[in-house]
Protein backbone atom coordinates (compact mmCIF):
# COMPACT_ATOMS: atom_id res chain seq x y z
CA UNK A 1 0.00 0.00 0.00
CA UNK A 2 1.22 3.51 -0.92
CA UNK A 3 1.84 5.88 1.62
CA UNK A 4 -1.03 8.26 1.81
CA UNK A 5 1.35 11.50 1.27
CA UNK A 6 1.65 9.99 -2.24
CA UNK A 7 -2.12 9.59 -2.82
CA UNK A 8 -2.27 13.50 -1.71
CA UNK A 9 -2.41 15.79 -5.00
CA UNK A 10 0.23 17.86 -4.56
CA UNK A 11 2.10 19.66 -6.60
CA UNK A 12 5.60 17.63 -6.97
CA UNK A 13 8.94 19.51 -7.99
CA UNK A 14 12.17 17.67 -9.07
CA UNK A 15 14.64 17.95 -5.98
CA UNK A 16 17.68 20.15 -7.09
CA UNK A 17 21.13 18.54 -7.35
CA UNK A 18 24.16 19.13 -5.11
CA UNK A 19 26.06 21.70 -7.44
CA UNK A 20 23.09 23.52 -8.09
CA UNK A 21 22.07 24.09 -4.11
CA UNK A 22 25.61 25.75 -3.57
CA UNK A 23 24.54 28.20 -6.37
CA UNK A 24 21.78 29.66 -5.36
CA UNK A 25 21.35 33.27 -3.92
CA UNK A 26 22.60 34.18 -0.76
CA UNK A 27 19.62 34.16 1.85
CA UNK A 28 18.58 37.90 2.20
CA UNK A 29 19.92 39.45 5.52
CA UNK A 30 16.78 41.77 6.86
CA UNK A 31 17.85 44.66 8.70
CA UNK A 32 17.91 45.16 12.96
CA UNK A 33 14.37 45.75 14.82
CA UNK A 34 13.83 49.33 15.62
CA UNK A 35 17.19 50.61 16.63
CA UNK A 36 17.12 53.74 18.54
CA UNK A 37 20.75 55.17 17.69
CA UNK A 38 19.88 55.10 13.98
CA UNK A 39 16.45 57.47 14.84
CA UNK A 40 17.85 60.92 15.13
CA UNK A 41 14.49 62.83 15.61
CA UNK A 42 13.15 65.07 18.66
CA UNK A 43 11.70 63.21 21.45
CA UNK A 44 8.17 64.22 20.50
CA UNK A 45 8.54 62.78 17.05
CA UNK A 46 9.61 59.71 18.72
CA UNK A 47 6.52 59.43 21.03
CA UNK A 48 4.64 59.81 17.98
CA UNK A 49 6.40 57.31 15.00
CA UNK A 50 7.90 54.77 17.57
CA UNK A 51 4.97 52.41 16.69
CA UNK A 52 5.09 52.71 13.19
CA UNK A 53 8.90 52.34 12.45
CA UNK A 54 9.22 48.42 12.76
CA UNK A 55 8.67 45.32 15.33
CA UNK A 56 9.53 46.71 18.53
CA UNK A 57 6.36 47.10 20.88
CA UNK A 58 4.40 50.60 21.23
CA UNK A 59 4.89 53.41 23.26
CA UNK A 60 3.46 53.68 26.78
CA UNK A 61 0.50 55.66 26.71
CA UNK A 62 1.50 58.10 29.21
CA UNK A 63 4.52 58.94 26.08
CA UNK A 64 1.60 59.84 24.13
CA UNK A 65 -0.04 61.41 27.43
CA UNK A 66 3.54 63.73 27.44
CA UNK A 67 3.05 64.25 24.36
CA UNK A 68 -0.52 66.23 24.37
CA UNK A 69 0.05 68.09 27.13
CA UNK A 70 3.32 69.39 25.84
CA UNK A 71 0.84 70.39 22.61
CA UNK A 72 -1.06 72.80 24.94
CA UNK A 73 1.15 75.68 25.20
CA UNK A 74 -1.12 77.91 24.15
CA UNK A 75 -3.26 77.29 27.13
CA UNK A 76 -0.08 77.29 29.49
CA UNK A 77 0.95 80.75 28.12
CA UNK A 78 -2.89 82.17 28.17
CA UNK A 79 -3.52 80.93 31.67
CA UNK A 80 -0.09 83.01 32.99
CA UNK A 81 -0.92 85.78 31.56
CA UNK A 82 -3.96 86.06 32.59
CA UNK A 83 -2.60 85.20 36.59
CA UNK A 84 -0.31 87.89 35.29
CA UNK A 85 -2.40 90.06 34.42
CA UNK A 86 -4.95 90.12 37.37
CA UNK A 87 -2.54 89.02 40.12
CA UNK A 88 0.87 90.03 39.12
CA UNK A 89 2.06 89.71 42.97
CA UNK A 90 1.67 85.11 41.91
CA UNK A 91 4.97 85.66 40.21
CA UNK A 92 6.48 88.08 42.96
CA UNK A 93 8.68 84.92 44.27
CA UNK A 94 9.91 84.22 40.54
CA UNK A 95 11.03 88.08 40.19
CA UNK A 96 12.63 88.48 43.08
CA UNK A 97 15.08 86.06 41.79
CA UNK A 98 15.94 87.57 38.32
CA UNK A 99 17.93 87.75 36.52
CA UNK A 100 19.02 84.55 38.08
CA UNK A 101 15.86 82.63 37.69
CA UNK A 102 15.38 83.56 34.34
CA UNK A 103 19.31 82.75 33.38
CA UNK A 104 18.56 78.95 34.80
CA UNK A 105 15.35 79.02 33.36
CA UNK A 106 16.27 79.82 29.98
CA UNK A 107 19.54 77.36 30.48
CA UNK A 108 16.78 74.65 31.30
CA UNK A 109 15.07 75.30 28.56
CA UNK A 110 17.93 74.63 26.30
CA UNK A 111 19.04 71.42 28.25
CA UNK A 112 15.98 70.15 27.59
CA UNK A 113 16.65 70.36 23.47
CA UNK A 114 20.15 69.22 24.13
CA UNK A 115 18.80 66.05 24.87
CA UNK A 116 16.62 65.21 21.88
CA UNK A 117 19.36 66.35 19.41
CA UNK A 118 22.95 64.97 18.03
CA UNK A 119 26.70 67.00 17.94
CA UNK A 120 26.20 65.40 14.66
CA UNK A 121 23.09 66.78 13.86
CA UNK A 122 24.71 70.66 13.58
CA UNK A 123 27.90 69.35 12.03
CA UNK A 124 25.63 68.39 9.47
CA UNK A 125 23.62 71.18 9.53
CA UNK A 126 26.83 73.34 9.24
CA UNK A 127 28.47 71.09 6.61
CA UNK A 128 25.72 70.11 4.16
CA UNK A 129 22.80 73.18 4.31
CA UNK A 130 24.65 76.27 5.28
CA UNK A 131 22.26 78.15 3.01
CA UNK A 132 19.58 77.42 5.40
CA UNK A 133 20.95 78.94 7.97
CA UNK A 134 22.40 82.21 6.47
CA UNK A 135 18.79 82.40 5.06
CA UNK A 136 17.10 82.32 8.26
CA UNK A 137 19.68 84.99 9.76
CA UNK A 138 19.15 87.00 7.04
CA UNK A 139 15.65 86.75 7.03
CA UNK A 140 15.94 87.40 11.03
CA UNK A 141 17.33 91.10 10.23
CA UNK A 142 15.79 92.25 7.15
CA UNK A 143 11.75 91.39 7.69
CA UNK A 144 11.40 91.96 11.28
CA UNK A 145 13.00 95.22 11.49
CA UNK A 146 11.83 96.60 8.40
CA UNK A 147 7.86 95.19 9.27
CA UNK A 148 8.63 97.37 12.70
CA UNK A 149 9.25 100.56 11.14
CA UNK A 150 6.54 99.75 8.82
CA UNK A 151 3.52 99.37 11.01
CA UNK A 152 4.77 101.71 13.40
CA UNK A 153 4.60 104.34 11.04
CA UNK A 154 1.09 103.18 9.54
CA UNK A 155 -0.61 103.44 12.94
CA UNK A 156 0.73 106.81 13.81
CA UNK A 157 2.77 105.24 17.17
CA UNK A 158 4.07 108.02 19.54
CA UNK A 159 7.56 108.13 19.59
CA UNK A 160 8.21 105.93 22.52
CA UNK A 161 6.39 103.23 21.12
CA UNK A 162 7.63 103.18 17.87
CA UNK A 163 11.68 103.21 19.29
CA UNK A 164 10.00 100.40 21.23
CA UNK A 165 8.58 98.28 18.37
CA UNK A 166 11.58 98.30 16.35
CA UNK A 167 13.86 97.88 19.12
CA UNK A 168 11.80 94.75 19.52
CA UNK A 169 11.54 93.38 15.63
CA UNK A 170 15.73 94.09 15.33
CA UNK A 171 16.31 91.43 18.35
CA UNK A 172 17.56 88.15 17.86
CA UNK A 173 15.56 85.03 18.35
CA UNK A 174 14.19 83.74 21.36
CA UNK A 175 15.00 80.37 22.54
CA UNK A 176 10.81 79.84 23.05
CA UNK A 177 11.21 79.58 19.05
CA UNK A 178 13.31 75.94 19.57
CA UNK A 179 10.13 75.03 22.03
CA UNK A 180 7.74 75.83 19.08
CA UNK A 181 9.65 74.00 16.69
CA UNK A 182 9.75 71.07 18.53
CA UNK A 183 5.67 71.08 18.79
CA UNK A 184 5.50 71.65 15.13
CA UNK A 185 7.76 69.23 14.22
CA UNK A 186 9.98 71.20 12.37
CA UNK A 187 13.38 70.86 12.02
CA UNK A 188 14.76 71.26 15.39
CA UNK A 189 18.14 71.53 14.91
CA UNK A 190 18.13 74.21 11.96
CA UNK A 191 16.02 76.12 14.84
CA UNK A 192 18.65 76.34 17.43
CA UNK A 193 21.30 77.00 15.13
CA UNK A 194 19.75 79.86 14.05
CA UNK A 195 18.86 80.82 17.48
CA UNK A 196 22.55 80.85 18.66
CA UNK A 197 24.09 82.60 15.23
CA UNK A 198 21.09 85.53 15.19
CA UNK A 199 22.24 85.59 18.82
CA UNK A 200 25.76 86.25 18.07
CA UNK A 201 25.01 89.28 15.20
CA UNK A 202 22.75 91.04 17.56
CA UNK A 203 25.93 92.17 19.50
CA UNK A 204 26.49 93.80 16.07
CA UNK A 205 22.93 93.78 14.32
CA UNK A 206 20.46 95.15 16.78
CA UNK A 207 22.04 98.28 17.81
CA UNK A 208 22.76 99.12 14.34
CA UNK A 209 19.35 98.63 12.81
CA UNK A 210 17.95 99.99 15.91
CA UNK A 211 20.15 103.50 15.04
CA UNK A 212 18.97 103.76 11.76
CA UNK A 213 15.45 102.45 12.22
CA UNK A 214 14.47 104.51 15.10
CA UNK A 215 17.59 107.07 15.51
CA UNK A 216 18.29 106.13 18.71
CA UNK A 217 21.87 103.95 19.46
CA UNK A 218 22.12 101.50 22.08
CA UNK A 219 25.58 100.41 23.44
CA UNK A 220 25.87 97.27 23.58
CA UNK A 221 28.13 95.10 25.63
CA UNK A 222 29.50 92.66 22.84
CA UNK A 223 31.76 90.27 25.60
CA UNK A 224 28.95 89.96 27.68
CA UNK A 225 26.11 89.27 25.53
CA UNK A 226 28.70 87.14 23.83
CA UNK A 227 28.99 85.05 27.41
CA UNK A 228 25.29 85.25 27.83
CA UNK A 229 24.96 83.49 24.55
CA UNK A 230 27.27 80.80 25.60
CA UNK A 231 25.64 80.12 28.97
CA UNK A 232 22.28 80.68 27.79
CA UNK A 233 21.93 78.69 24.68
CA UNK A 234 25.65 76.59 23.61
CA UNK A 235 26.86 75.65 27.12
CA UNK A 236 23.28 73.69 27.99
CA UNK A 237 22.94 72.26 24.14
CA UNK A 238 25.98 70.85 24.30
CA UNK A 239 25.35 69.76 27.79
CA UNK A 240 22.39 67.76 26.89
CA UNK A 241 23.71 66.29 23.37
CA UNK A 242 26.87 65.06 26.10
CA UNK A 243 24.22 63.19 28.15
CA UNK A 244 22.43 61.57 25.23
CA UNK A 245 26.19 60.69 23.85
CA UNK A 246 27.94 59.26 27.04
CA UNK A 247 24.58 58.15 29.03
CA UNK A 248 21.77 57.53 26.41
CA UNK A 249 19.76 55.50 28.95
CA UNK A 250 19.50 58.36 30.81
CA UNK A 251 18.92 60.26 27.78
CA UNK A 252 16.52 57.92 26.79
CA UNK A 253 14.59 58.30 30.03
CA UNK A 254 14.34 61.80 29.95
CA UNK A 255 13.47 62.66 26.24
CA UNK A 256 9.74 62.16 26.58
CA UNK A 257 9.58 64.27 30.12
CA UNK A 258 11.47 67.38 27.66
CA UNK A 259 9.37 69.07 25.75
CA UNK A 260 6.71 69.25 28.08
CA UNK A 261 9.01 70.61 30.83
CA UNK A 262 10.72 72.95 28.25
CA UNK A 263 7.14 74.37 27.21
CA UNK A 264 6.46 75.08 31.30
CA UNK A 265 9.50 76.64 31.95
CA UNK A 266 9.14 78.35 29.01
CA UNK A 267 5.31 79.39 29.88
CA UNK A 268 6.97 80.73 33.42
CA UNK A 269 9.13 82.61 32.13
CA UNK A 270 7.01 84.09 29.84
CA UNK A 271 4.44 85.71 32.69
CA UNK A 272 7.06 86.70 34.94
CA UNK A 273 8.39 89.04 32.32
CA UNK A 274 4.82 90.31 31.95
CA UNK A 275 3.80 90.82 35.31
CA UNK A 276 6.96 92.39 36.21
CA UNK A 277 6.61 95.12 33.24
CA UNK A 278 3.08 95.38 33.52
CA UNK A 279 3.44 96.35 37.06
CA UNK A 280 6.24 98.97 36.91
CA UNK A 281 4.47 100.14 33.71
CA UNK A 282 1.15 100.48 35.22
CA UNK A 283 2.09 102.37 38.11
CA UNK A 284 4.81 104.94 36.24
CA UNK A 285 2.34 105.60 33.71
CA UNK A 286 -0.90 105.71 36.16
CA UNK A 287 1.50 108.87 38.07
CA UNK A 288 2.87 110.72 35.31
CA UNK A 289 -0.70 110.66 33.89
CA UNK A 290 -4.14 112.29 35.79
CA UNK A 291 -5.88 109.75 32.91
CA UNK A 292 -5.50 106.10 33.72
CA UNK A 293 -7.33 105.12 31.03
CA UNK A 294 -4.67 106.37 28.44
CA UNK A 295 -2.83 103.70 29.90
CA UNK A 296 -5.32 101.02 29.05
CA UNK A 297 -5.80 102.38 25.50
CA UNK A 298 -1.99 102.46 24.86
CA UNK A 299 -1.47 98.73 25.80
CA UNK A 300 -4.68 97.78 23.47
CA UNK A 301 -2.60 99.54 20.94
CA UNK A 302 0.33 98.42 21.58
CA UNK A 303 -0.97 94.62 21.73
CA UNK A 304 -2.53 95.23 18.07
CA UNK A 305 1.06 96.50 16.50
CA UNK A 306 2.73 93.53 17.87
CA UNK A 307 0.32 90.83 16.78
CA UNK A 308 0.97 92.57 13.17
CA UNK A 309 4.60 92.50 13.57
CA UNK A 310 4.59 88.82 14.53
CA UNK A 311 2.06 87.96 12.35
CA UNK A 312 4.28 89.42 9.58
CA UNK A 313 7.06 87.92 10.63
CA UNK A 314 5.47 84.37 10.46
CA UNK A 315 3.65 85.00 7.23
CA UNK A 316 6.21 86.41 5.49
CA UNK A 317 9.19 84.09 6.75
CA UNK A 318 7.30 80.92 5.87
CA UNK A 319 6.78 82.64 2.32
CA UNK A 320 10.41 83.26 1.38
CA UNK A 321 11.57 79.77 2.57
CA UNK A 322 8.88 78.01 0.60
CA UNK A 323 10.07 80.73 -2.71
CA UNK A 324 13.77 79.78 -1.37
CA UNK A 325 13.04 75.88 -2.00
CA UNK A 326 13.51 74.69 0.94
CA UNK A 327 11.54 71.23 2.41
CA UNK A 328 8.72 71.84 4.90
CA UNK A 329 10.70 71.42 8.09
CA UNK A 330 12.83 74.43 7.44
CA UNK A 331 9.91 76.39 6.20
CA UNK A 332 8.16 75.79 9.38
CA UNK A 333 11.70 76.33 10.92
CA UNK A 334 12.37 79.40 9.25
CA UNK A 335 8.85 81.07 10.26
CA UNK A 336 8.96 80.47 13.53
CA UNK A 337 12.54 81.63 14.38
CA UNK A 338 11.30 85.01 12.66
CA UNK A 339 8.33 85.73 13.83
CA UNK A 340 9.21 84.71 17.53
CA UNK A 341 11.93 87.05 19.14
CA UNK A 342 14.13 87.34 22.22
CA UNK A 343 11.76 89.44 24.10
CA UNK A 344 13.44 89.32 27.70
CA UNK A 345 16.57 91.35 25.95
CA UNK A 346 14.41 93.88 24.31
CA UNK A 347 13.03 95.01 27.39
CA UNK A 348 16.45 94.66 29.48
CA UNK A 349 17.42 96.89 26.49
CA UNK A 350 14.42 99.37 26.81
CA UNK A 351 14.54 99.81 30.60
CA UNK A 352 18.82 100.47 30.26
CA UNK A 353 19.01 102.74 27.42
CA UNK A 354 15.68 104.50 27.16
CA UNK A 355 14.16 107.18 29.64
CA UNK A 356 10.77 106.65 28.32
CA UNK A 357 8.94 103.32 30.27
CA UNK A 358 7.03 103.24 27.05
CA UNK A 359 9.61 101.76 24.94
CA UNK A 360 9.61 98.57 27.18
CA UNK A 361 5.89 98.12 26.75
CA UNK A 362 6.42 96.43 23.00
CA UNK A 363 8.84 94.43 24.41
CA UNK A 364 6.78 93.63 27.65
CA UNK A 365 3.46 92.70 25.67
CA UNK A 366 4.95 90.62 22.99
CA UNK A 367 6.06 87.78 26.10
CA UNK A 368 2.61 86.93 26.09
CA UNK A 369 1.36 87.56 22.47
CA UNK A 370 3.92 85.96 20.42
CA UNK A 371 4.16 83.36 22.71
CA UNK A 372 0.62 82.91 22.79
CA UNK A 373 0.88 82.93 18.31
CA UNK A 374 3.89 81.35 18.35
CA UNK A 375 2.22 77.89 20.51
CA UNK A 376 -0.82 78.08 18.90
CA UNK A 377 0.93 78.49 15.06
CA UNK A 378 2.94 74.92 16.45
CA UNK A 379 -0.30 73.44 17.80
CA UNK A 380 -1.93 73.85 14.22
CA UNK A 381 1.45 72.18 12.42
CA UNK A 382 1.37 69.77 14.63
CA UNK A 383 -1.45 67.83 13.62
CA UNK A 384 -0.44 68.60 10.15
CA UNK A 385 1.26 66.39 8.00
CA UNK A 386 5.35 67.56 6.67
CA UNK A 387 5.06 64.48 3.92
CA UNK A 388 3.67 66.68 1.32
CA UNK A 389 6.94 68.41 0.63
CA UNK A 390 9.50 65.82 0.90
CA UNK A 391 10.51 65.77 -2.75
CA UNK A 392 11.12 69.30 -2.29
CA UNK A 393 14.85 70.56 -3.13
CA UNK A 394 16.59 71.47 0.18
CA UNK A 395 19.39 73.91 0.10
């Protein structure tokens, strides 16, 4: 009797002889599971694409849990200045500190970037797409200044606030722009190298522009805004990038916990500079004039020119990157590292150099405002897909 495999009709194929088995085609080598060196994206990105980029299990839910609540600055930034608005004595504690507290605030801040991001990351940035960043300095120092002197001409601005508006659009970049990147999942380290060079001109830039924009010169001290710089915003990058290099389980543990702590801090920082202004503004103005409601009506104007300048600045930066060519991520990049400035040195500015409090109040209002623009501008790109312009030429 046959055996019953035999009886089976299935398909029979002639077994292949010895030389033939040695020449067949090496068996394909698949690559590695999900490896975490090769990923070189911010720590929000990673909460987000960790379950789509191969075998290795999904993120906890409290990653994605990090992740929405670091989406809500906007809220973070509207509820302090509102506390700061109504009960500026809440941040009293925070103030007293300065300019300490705002030093280790802002180097927290930039810890917290230094460890979602590479050493290798800039010496690629600085080796392969220099265009992009000369093009966002540039950018930095032509639209924002010029967009000042602009609308604070078209609204008829007193004098005061008009030195004050421009002193505000020829600042550098504020490190809250590397926060907003990181929520709208832009290109993170572009962001932070444009932070630190537009940084480094404005010992040069801002009180030049300033002169010629609004006739007035500030002296600046180039060594130590130069140290500043290095404390502020290299020193705690580098710092962080160390951490993730020499101790990436620690790095690893921390990543998700950083942009949620960086938007807070930044949020903080953000009302104390309000309250503290608003306070020494309020009460200056409310004795020098018998009519406290022309203080009221100069802050409503005041808040209306710098929405326009920062909604200029975004506008128009995201337009000349996309006419420049560049992919998505550095348009979004690009925007938000010109419409969102250094704030907390325009007003330091203001208060040493100017007589008038009224040239602080651009500075003063546009803590809140473009940080309130700024998170809710990230918020929106956010949710919204960068894959549409990924065939795009990059410089």
């Amino acid at each position: 009797m046959a055996p019953l495999l035999l009886l089976l009709p299935l398909p029979l194929r002639p077994i292949p002889a010895e030389n033939s088995i040695s020449r067949l085609a090496p068996r394909p080598r698949f690559p590695r599971p999900f490896s975490r060196r090769r990923l070189r994206l911010p720590a929000l990105l990673q909460v987000q694409c960790l379950a789509a980029t191969g075998p290795a299990a999904p993120a906890p839910r409290w990653h994605a849990a990090l992740s929405a609540a670091a989406g809500l600055y906007p809220a973070y930034v509207a509820a302090g200045a509102s506390v700061a608005f109504t009960r500026p004595e809440a941040f009293r504690w925070f103030v007293a500190l300065a300019p300490g507290s705002y030093t280790a605030t802002l180097d927290f801040i930039m810890l917290a970037m230094g460890l979602t991001l590479q050493l290798s990351d800039f010496a690629a940035l600085l080796r392969d797409r220099p265009l992009a960043i000369l093009f966002g300095c540039a950018a930095q120092y032509t639209i924002m200044p010029v967009f000042g002197a602009i609308i604070s001409h078209a609204l008829g601005l007193p004098p005061s606030l008009s030195a004050g508006l421009i002193l505000l659009g020829c600042c550098p970049g504020g490190t809250a722009s590397n926060v907003v990147t990181l929520v709208a999942q832009g290109d993170v380290p572009l962001s932070v190298v444009m932070t630190v060079c537009s940084t480094l001109a404005a010992v040069f830039l801002t009180p030049l522009l300033t002169k010629i924009l609004a006739g007035a010169y500030i002296p600046v001290d180039a060594v130590k805004l130069s140290l500043s710089t290095l404390q502020v915003v290299v020193a705690p990058i580098l710092l962080g990038s160390l951490i993730q290099t020499a101790f990436p389980s620690v790095a690893q543990f921390l990543s998700p916990f950083a942009p949620l702590m960086a938007v807070l801090a930044s949020s903080l920082l953000a009302s104390s500079v309000f309250s503290e202004n608003f306070v020494r503004l309020r009460s200056t103005i409310a004795d020098a004039s018998p009519v406290n409601g022309m203080f009221f009506g100069d802050v409503g104007t005041v808040i209306f020119s710098v929405f326009l300048l920062h909604f200029a600045g975004f506008f128009v930066g995201y337009a000349a990157a996309a006419i420049g060519g560049f992919k998505e991520k550095q348009r979004r990049a690009i925007s938000i590292e010109v419409g969102m400035q250094n704030s907390s040195l325009g007003v330091v500015l203001a208060t040493a150099h100017f007589s008038s409090p009224l040239v602080a109040l651009p500075p003063a209002v546009s803590a809140v405002v473009m940080n309130m623009m700024g998170s809710t501008l990230g918020l929106v790109w956010q949710y919204t897909s960068t894959s549409v312009s990924e065939n795009e030429t990059s410089a």
